[in-house]
PDB file of N, CA and C in Angstrom:
ATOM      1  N   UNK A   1      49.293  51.394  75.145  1.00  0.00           N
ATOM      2  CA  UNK A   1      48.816  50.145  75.709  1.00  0.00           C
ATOM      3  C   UNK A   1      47.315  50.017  75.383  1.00  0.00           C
ATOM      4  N   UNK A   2      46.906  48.815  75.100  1.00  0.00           N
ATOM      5  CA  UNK A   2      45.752  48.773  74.696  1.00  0.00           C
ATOM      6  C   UNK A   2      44.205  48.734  75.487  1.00  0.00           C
ATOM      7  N   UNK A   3      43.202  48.985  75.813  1.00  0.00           N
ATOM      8  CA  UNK A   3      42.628  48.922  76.612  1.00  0.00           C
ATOM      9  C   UNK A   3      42.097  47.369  77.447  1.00  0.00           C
ATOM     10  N   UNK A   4      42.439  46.326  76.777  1.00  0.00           N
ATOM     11  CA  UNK A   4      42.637  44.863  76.986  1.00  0.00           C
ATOM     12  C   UNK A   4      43.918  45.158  78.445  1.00  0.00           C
ATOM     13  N   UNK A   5      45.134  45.303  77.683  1.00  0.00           N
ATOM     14  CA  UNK A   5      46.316  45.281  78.813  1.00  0.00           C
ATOM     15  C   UNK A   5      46.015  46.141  79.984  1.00  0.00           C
ATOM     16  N   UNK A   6      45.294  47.514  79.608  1.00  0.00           N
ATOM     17  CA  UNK A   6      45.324  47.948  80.854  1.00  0.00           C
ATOM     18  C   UNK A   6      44.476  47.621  81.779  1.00  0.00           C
ATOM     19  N   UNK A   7      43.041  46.696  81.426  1.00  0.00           N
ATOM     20  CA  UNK A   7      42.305  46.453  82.245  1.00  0.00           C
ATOM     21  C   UNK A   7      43.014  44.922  83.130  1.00  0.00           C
ATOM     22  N   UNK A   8      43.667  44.220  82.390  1.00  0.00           N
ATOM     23  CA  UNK A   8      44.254  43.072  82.542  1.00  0.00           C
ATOM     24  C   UNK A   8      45.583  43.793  84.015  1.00  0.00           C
ATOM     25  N   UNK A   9      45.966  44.670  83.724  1.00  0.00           N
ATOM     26  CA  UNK A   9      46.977  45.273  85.013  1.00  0.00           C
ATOM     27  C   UNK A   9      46.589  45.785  85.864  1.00  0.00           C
ATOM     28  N   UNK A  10      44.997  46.423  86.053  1.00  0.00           N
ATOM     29  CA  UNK A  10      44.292  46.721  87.082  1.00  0.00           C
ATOM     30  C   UNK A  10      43.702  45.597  87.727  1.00  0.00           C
ATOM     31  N   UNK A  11      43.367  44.302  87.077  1.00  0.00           N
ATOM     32  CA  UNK A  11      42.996  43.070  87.356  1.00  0.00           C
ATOM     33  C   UNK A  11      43.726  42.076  88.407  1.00  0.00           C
ATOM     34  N   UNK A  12      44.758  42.785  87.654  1.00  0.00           N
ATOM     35  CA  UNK A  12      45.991  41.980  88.265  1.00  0.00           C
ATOM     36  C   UNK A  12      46.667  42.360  89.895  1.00  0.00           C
ATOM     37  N   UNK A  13      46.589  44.241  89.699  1.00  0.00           N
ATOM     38  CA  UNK A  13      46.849  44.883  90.746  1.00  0.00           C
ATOM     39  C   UNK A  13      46.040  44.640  92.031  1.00  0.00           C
ATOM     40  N   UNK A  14      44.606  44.254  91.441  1.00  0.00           N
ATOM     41  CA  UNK A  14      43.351  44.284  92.810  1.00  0.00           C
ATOM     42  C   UNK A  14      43.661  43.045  93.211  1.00  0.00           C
ATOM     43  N   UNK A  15      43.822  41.970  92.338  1.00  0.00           N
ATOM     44  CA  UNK A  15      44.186  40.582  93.015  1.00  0.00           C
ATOM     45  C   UNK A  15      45.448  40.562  94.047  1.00  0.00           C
ATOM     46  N   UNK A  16      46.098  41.559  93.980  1.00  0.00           N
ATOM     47  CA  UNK A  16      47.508  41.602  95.038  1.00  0.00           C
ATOM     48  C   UNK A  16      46.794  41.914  96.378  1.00  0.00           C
ATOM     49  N   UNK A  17      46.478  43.290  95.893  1.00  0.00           N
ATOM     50  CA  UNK A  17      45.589  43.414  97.096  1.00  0.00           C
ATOM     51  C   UNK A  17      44.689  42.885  97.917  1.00  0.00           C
ATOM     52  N   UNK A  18      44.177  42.245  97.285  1.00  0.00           N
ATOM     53  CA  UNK A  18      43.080  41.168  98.009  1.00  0.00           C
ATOM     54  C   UNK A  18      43.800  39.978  98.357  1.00  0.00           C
ATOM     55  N   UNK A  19      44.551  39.701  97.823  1.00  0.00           N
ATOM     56  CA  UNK A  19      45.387  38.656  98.335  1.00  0.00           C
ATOM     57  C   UNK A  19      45.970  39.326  99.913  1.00  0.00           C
ATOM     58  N   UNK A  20      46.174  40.218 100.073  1.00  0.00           N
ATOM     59  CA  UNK A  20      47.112  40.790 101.335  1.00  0.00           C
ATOM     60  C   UNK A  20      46.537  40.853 101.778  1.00  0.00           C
ATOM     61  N   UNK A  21      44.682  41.085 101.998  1.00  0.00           N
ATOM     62  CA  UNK A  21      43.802  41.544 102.559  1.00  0.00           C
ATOM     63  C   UNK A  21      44.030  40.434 103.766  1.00  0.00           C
ATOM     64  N   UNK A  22      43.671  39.244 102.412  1.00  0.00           N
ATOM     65  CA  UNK A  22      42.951  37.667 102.909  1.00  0.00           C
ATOM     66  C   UNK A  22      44.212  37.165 103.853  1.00  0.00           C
ATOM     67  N   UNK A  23      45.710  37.454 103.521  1.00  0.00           N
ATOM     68  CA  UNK A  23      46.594  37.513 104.190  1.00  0.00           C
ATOM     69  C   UNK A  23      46.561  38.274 105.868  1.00  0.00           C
ATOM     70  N   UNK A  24      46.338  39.185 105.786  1.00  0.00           N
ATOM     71  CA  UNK A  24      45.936  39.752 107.113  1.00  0.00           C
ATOM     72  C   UNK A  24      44.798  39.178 107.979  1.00  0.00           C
ATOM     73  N   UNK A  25      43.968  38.947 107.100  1.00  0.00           N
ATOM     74  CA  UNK A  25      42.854  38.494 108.029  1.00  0.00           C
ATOM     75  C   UNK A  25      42.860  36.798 108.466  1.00  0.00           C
ATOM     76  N   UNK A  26      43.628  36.031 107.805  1.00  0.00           N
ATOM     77  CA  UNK A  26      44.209  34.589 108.249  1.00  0.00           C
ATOM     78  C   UNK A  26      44.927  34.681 109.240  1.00  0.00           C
ATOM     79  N   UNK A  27      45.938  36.460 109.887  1.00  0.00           N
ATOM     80  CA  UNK A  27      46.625  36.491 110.169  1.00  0.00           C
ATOM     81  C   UNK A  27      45.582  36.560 111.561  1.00  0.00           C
ATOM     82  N   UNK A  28      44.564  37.359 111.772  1.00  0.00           N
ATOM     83  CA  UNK A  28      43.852  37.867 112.638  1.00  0.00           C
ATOM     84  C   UNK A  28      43.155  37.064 113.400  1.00  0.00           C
ATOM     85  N   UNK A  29      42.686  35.955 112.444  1.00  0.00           N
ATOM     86  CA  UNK A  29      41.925  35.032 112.552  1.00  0.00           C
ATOM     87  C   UNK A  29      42.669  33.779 113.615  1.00  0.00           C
ATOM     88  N   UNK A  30      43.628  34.134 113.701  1.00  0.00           N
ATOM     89  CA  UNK A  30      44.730  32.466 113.931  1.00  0.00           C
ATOM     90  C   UNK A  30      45.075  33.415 115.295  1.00  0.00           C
ATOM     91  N   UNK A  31      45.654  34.307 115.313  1.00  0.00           N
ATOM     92  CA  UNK A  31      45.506  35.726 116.599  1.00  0.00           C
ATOM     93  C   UNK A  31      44.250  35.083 117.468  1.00  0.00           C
ATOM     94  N   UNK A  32      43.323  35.472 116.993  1.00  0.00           N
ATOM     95  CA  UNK A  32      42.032  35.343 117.896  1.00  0.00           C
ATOM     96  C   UNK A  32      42.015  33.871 118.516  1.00  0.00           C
ATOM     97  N   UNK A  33      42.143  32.736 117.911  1.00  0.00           N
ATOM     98  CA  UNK A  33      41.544  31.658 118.027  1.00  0.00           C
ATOM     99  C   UNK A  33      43.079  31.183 118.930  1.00  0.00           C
ATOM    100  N   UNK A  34      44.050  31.446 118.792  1.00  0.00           N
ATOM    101  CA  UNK A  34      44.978  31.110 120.084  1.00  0.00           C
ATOM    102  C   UNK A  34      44.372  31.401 120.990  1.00  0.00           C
ATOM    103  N   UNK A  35      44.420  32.911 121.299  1.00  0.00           N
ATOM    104  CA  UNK A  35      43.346  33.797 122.773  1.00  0.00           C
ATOM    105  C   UNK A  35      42.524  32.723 122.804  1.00  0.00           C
ATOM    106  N   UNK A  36      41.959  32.504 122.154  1.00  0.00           N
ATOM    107  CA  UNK A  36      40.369  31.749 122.836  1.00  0.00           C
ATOM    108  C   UNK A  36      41.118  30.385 122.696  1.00  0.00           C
ATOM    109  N   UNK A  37      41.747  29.594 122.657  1.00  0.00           N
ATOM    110  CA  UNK A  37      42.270  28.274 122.563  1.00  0.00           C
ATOM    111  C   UNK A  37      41.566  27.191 121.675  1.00  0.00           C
ATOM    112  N   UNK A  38      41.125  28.243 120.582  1.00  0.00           N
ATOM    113  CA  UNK A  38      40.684  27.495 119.201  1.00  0.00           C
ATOM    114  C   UNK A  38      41.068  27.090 118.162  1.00  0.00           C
ATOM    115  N   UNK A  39      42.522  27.059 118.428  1.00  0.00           N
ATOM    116  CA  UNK A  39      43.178  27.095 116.754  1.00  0.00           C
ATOM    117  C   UNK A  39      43.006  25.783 115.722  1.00  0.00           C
ATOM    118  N   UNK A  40      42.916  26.152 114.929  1.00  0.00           N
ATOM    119  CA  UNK A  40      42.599  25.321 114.060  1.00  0.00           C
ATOM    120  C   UNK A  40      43.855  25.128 113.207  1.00  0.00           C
ATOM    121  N   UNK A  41      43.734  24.105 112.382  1.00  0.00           N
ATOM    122  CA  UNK A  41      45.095  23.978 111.517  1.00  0.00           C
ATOM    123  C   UNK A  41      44.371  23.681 109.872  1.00  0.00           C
ATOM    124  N   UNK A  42      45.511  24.320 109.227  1.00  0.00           N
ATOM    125  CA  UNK A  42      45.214  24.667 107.552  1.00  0.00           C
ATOM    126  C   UNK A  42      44.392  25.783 107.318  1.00  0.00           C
ATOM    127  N   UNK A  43      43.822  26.344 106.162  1.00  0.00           N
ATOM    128  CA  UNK A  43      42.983  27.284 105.554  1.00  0.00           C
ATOM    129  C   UNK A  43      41.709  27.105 105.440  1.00  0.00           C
ATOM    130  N   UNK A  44      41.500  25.230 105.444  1.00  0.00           N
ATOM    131  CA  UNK A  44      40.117  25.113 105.397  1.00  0.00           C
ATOM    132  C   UNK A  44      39.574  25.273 106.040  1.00  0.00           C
ATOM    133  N   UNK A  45      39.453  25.133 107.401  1.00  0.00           N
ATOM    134  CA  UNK A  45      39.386  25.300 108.412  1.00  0.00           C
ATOM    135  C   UNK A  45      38.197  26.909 108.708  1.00  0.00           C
ATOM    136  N   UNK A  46      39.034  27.942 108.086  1.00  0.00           N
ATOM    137  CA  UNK A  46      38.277  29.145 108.695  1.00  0.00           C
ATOM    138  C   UNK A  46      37.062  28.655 107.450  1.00  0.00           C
ATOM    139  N   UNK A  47      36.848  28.296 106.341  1.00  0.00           N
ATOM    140  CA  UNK A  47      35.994  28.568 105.825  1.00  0.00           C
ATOM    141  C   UNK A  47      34.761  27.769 105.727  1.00  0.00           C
TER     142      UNK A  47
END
């Protein structure tokens, strides 16, 4: 494999991960803001 592909599959691998991260923490985020009776609606929202 060439050093192109393999950097391109480590690229690819960290983006999963960070995707799950950002997944958890939308998850945490929407958690909290019920408790406090803040919820907001959509993604834009937290940012």
């Amino acid at each position: 494999m060439s050093n192109l592909n393999i950097a391109l599959q480590e690229l690819r691998a960290e983006r999963s991960r960070a995707q799950m991260q950002v997944e958890k923490l939308d998850q945490a985020i929407s958690v909290i803001e019920s408790l406090n009776g803040t919820a907001t609606t959509g993604k834009m929202a937290h940012e």
